[in-house]
Protein backbone atom coordinates (compact mmCIF):
# COMPACT_ATOMS: atom_id res chain seq x y z
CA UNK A 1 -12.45 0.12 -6.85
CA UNK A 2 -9.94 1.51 -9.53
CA UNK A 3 -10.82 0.26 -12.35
CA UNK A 4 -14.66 1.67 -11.39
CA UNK A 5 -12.22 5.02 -10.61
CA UNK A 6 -11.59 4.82 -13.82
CA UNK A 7 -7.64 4.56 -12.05
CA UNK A 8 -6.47 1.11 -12.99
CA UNK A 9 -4.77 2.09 -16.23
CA UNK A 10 -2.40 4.45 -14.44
CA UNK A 11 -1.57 1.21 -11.97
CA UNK A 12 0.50 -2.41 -13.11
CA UNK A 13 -2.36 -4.67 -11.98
CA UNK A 14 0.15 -7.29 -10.29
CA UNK A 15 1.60 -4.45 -7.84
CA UNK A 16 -2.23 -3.82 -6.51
CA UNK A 17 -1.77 -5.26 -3.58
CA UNK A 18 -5.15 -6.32 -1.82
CA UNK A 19 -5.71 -7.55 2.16
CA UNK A 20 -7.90 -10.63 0.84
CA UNK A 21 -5.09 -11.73 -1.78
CA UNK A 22 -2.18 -11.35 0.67
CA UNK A 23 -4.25 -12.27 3.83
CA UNK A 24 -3.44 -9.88 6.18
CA UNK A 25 -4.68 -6.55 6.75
CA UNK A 26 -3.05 -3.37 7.10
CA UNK A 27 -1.63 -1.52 9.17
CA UNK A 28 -0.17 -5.14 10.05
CA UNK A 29 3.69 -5.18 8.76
CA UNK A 30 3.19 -8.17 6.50
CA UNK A 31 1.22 -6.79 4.43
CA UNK A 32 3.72 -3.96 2.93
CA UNK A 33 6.41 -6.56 3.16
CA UNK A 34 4.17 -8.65 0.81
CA UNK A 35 3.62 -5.94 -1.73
CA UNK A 36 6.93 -5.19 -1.92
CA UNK A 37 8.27 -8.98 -2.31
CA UNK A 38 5.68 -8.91 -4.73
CA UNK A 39 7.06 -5.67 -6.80
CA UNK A 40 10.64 -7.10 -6.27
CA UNK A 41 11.41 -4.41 -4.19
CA UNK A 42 12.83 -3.47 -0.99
CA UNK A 43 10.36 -2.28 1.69
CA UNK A 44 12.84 1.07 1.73
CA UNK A 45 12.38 1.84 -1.91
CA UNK A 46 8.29 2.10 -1.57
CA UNK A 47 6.23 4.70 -0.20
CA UNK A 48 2.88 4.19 0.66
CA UNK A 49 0.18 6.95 0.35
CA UNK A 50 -3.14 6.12 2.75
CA UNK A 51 -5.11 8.49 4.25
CA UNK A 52 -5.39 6.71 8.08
CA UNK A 53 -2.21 7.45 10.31
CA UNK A 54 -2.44 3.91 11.33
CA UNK A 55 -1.87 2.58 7.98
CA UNK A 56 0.88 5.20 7.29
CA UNK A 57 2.27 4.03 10.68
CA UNK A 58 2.07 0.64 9.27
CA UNK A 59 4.01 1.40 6.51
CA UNK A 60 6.90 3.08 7.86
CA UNK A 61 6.89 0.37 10.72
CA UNK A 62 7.41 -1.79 7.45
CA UNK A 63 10.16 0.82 6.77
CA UNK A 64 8.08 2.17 3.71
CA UNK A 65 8.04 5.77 3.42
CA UNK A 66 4.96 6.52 4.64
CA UNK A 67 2.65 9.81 3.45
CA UNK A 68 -0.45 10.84 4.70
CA UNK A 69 -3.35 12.29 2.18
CA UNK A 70 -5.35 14.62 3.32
CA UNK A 71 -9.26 13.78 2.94
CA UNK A 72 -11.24 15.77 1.18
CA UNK A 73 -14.59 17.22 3.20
């Protein structure tokens, strides 16, 4: 989906964390834990930007900081 964005440049391809790769999905805990053991990385130095609450919740569950996008209509 980013690279047909045209996004994956602006994006280290190892960080993209994906739900089939780590096999969980969000807004399960594990899964932010995983991308950040996978960036090195304590959950408390990420921030996650989604734009569900429950995924946002998720993240800060994870304690991520959490921000939610708005959606464009």
């Amino acid at each position: 989906m980013l690279e047909r964005a045209g996004l994956l440049t602006f994006f280290e391809r190892t960080l993209v964390v994906t739900s089939a790769e780590a096999g969980i999905a969000k807004p399960d805990v594990k899964i932010y834990e995983f991308a950040a053991r996978r960036a090195g990385i304590a959950t408390g130095q990420c921030v996650y930007v989604g734009d569900e609450g429950d995924q946002v919740a998720g993240a800060q569950a994870a304690g991520m900081g959490g921000l939610l996008k708005p959606v464009p209509t």
